[in-house]
C-alpha atoms as a PDB file:
ATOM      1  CA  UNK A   1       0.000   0.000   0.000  1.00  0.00           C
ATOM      2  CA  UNK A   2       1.232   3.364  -0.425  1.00  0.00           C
ATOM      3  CA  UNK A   3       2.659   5.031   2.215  1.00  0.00           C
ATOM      4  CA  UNK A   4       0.265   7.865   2.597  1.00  0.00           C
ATOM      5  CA  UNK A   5      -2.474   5.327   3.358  1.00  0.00           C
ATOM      6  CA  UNK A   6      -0.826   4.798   6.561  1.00  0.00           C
ATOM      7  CA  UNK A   7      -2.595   8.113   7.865  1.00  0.00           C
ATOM      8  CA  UNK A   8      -6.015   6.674   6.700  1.00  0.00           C
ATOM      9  CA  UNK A   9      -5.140   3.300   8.214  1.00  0.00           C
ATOM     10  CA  UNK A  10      -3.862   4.803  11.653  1.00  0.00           C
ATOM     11  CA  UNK A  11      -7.019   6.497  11.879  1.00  0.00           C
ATOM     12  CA  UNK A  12      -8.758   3.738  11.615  1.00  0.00           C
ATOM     13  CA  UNK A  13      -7.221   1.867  14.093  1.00  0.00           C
ATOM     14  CA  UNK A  14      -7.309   4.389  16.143  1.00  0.00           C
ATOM     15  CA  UNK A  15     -11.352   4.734  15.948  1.00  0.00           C
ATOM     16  CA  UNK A  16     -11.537   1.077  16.001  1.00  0.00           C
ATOM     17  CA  UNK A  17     -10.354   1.522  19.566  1.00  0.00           C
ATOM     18  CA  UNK A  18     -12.708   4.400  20.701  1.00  0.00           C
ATOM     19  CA  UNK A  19     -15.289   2.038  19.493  1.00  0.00           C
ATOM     20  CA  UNK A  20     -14.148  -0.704  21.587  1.00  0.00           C
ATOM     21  CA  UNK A  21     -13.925   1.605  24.869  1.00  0.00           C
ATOM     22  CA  UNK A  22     -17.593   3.107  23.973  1.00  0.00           C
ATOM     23  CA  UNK A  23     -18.854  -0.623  24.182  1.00  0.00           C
ATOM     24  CA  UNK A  24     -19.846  -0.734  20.543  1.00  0.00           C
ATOM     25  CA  UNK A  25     -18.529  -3.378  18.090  1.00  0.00           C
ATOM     26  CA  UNK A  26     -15.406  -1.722  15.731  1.00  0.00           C
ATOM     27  CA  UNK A  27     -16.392  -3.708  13.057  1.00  0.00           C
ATOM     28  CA  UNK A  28     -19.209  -1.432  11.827  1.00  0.00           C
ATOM     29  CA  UNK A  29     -16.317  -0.309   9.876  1.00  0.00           C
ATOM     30  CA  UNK A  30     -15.955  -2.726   7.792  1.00  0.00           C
ATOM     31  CA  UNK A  31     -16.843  -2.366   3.744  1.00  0.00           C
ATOM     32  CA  UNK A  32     -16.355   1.307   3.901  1.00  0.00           C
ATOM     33  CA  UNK A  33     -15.792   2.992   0.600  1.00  0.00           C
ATOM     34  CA  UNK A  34     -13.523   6.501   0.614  1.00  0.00           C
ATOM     35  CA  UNK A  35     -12.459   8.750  -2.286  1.00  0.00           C
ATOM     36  CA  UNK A  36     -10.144  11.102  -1.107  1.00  0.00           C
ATOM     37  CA  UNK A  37      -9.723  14.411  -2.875  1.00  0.00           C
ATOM     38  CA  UNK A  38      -8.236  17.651  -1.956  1.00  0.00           C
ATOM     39  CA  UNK A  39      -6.383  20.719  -3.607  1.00  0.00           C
ATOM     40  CA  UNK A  40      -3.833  21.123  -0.744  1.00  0.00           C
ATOM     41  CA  UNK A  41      -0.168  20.688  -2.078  1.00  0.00           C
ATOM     42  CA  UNK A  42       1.189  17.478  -0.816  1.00  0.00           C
ATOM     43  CA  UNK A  43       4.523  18.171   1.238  1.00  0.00           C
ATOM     44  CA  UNK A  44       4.462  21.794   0.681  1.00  0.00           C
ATOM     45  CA  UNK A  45       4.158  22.756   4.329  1.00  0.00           C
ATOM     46  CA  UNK A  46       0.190  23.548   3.855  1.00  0.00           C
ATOM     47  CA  UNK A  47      -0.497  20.588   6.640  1.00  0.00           C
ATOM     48  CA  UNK A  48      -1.736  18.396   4.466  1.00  0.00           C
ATOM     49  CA  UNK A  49      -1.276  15.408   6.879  1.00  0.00           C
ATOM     50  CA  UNK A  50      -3.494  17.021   9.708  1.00  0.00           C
ATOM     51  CA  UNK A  51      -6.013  17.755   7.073  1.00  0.00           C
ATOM     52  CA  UNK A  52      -6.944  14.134   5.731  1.00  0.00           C
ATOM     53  CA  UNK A  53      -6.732  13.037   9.313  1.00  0.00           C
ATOM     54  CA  UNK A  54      -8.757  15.689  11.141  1.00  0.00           C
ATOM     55  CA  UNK A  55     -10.654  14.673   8.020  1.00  0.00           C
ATOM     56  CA  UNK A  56     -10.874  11.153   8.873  1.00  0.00           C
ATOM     57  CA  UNK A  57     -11.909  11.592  12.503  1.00  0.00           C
ATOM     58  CA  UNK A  58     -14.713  13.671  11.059  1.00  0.00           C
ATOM     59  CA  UNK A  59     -15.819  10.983   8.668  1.00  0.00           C
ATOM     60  CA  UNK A  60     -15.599   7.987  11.219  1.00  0.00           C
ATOM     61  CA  UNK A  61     -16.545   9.878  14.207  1.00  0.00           C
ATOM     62  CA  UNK A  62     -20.260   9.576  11.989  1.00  0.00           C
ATOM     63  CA  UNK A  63     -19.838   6.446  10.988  1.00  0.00           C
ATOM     64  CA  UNK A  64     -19.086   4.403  14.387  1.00  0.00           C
ATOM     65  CA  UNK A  65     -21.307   6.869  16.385  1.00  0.00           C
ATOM     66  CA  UNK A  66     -18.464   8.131  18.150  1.00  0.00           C
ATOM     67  CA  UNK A  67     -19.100  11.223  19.756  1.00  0.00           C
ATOM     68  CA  UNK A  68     -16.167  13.872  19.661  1.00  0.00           C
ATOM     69  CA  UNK A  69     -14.947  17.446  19.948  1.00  0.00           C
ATOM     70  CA  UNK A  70     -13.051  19.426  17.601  1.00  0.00           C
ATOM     71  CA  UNK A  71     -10.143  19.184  19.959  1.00  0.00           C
ATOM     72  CA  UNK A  72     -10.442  15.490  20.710  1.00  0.00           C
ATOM     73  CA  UNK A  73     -10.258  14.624  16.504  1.00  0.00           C
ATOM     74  CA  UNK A  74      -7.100  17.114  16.745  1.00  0.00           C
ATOM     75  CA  UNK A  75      -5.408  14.980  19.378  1.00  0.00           C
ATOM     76  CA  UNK A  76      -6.499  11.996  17.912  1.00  0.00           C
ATOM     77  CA  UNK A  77      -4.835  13.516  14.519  1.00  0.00           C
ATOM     78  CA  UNK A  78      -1.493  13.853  16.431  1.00  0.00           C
ATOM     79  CA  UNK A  79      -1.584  10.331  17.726  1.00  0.00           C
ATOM     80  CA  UNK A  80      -1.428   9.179  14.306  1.00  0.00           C
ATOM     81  CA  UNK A  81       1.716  10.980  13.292  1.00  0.00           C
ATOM     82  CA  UNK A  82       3.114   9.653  16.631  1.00  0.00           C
ATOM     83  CA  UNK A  83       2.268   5.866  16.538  1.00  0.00           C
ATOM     84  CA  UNK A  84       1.949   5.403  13.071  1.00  0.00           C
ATOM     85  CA  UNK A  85       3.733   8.164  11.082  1.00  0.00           C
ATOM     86  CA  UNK A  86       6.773   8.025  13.678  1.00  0.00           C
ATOM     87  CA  UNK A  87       6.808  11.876  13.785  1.00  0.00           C
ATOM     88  CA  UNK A  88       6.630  13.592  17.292  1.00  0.00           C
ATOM     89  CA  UNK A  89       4.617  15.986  15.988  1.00  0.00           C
ATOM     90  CA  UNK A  90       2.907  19.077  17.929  1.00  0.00           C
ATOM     91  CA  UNK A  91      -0.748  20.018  17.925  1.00  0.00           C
ATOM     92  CA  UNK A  92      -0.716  23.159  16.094  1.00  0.00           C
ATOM     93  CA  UNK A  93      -1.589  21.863  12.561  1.00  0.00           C
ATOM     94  CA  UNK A  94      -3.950  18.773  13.638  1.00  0.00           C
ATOM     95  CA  UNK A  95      -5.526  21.625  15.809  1.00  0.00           C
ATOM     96  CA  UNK A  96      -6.352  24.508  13.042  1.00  0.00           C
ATOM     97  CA  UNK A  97      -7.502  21.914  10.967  1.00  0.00           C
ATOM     98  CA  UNK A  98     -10.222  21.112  13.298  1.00  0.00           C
ATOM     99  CA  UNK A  99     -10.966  24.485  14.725  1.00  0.00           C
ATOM    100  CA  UNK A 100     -10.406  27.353  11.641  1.00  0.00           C
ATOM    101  CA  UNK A 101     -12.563  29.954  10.859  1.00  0.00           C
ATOM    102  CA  UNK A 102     -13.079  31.999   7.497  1.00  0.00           C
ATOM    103  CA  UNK A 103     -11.032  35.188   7.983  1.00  0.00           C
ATOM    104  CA  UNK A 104      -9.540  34.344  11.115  1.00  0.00           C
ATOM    105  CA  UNK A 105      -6.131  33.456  12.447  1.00  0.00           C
ATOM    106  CA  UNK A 106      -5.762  31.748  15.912  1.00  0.00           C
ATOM    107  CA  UNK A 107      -3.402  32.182  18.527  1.00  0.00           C
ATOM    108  CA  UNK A 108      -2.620  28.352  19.542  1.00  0.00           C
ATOM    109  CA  UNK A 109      -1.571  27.697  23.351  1.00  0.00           C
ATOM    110  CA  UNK A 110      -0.112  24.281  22.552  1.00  0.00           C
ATOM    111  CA  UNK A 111       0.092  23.162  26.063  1.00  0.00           C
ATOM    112  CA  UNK A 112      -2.975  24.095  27.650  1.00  0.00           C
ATOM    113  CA  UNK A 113      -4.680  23.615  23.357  1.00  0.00           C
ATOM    114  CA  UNK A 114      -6.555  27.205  24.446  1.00  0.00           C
ATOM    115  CA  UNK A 115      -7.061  28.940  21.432  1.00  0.00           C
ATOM    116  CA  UNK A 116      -7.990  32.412  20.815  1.00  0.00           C
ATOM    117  CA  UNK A 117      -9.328  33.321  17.355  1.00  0.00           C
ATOM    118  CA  UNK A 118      -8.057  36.894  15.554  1.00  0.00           C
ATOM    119  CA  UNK A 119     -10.277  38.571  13.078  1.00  0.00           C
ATOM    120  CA  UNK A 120      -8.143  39.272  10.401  1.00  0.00           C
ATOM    121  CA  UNK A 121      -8.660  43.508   9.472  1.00  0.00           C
ATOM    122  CA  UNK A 122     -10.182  43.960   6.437  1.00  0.00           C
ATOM    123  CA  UNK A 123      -8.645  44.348   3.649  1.00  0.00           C
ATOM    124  CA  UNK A 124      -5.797  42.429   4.658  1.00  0.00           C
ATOM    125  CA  UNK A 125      -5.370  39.054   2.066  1.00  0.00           C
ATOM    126  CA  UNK A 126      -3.365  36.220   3.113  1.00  0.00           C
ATOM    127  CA  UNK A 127      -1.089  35.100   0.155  1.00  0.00           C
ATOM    128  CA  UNK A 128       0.339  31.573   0.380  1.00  0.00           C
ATOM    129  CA  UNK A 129       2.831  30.373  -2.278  1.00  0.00           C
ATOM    130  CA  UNK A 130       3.674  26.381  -3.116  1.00  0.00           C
ATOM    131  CA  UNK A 131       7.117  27.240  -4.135  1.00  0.00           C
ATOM    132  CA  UNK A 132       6.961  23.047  -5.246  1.00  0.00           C
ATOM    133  CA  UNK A 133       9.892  22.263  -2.592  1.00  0.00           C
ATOM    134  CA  UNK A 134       8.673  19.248  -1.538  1.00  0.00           C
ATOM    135  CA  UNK A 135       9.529  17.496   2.455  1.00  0.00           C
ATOM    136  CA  UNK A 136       8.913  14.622   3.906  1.00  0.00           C
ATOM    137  CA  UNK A 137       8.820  15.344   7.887  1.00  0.00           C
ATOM    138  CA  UNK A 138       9.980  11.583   8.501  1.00  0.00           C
ATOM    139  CA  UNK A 139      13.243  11.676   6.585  1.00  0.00           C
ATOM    140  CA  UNK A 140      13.953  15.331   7.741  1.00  0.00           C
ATOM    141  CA  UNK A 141      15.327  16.960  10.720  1.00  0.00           C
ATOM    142  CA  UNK A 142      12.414  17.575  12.601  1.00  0.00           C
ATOM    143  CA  UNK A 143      13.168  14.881  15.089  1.00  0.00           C
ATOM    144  CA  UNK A 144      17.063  16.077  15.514  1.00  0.00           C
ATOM    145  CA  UNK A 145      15.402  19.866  15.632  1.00  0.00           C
ATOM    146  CA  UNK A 146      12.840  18.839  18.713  1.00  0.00           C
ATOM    147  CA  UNK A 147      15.981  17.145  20.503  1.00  0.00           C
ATOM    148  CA  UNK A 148      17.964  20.431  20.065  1.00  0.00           C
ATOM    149  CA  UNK A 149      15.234  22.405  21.563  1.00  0.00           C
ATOM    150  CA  UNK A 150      14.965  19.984  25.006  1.00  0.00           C
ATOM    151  CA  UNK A 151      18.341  19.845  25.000  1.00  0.00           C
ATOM    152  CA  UNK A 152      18.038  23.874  25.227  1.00  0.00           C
ATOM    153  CA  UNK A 153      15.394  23.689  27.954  1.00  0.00           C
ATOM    154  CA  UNK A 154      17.322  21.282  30.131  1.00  0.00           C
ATOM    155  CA  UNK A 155      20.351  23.023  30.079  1.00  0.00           C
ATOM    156  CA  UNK A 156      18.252  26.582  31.210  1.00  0.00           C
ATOM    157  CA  UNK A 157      16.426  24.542  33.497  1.00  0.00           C
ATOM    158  CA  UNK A 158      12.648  24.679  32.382  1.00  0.00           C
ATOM    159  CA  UNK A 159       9.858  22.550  31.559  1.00  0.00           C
ATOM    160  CA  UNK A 160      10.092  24.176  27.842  1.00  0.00           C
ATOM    161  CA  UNK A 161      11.441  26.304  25.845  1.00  0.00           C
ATOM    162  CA  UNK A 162       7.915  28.196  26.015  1.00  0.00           C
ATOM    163  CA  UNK A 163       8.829  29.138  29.723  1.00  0.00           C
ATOM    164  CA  UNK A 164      12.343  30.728  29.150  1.00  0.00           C
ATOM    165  CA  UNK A 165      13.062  34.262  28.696  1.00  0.00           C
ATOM    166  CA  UNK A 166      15.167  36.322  26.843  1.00  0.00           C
ATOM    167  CA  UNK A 167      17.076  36.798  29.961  1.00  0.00           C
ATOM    168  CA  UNK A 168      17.701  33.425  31.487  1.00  0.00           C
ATOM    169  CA  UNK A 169      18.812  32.725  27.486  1.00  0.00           C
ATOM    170  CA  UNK A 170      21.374  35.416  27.661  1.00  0.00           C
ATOM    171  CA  UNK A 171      22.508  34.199  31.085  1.00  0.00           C
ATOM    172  CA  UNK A 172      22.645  30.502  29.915  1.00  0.00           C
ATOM    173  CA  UNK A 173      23.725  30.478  26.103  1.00  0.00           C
ATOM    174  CA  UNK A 174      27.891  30.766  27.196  1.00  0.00           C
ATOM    175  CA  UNK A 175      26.830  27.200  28.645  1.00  0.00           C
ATOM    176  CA  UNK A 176      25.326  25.822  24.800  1.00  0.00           C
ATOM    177  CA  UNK A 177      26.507  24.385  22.001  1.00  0.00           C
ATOM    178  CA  UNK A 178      25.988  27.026  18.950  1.00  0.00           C
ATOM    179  CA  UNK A 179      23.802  25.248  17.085  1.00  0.00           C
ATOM    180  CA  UNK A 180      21.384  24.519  20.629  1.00  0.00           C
ATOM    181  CA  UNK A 181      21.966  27.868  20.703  1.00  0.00           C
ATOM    182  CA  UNK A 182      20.595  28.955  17.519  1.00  0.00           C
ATOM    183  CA  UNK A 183      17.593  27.150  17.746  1.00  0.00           C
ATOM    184  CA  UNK A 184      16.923  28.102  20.990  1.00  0.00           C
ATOM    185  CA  UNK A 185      16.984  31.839  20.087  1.00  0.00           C
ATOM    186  CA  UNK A 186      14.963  30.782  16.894  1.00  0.00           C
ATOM    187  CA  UNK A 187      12.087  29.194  19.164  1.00  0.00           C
ATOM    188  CA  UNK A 188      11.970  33.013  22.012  1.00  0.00           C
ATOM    189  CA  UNK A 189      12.074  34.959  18.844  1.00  0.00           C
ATOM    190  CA  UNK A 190       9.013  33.397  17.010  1.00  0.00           C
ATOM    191  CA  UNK A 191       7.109  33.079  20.115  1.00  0.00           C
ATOM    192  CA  UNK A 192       7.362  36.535  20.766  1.00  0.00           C
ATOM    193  CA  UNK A 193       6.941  37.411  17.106  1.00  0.00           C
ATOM    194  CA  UNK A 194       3.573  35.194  17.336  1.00  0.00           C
ATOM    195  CA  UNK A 195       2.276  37.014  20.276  1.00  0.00           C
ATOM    196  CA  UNK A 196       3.101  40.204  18.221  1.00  0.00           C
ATOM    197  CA  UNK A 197       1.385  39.891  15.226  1.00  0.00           C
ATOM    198  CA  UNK A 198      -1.668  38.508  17.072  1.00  0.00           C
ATOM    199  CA  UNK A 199      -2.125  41.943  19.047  1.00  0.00           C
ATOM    200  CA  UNK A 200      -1.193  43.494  15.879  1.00  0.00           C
ATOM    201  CA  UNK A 201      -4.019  42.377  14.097  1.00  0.00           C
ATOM    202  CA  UNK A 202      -5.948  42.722  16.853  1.00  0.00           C
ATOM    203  CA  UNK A 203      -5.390  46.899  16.747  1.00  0.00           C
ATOM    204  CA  UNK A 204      -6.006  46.560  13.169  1.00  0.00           C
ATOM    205  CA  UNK A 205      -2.074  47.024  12.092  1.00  0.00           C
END
């Protein structure tokens, strides 16, 4: 089977098991028919993974009579990438899949999955471009990257790399590596950049 079918499969299984635990009989699924179409560029970094499974959950969630939230089909989404994509993958995308609004953006709390939606001003347009540079998350650095970033945390002696501050990073970065460095620096910079632009838009700017 293709590979990508591991993400339909994985969901699957997944709702097999919810079935199980709700006392109702998984095999309900059996004989299912799918077509699967979409215009999101595969590998292009538009998330296309979190959108056929958020997809999924939505589809089988009807199907087995499986009650579930938005939220729940987004962590369900990111326990396929972990168990059968072999990705430790965040929330974020699984998580805007299942909760996105028409001409908002949301401002994603990853650990507590609180999530605060931003009208966008008007007038403002969005312009995405598939540049066709393809990825493949499982054959790229994402796993080394993550392992930089707790390496980061454990060396400035918090839970995450959410809870340091610029400060405690200029007190600790003598005591990194340059590239755990680097990435730490990356990670306080684009949090502080999100939290930015989300009051930005906000005020209308």
């Amino acid at each position: 089977l293709p590979s990508w079918t591991r993400y339909i499969r994985g969901a699957i299984a997944l709702c097999g098991t919810l079935a199980l635990l709700n006392g109702q009989n998984p095999n309900r699924l059996r004989g299912m028919n799918f077509t699967i179409a979409g215009n999101v560029p595969l590998g292009a970094g538009f998330s296309s993974s979190a959108a056929i499974e958020v997809a999924m959950f939505e589809a089988l969630s009807a199907l087995l009579g499986v009650p579930l939230t938005q939220v729940q089909k987004a962590l369900l989404g990111q326990q396929v990438e972990h168990h059968f994509i072999g990705i430790r993958s965040g929330i974020m995308d699984q998580l805007i899949a299942a909760i996105g609004k028409p001409d908002h953006a949301f401002l994603i709390d990853c650990r507590s999955l609180e999530a605060t939606p931003v009208l966008l001003p008007k007038g403002v347009t969005l312009v995405a471009l598939d540049t066709d540079v393809r990825r493949e998350l499982v054959s790229s650095e994402y796993g080394v990257r993550r392992e930089q970033c707790e390496q980061a945390a454990r060396i400035m002696g918090v839970p995450s790399l959410r809870d340091a501050t610029p400060e405690l990073f200029a007190a600790k970065r003598a005591e990194m590596p340059e590239v755990i460095a680097r990435r730490a620096q990356h990670v306080l910079e684009e949090n502080a950049r999100t939290l930015a632009a989300a009051e930005a838009l906000r005020q209308g700017d």
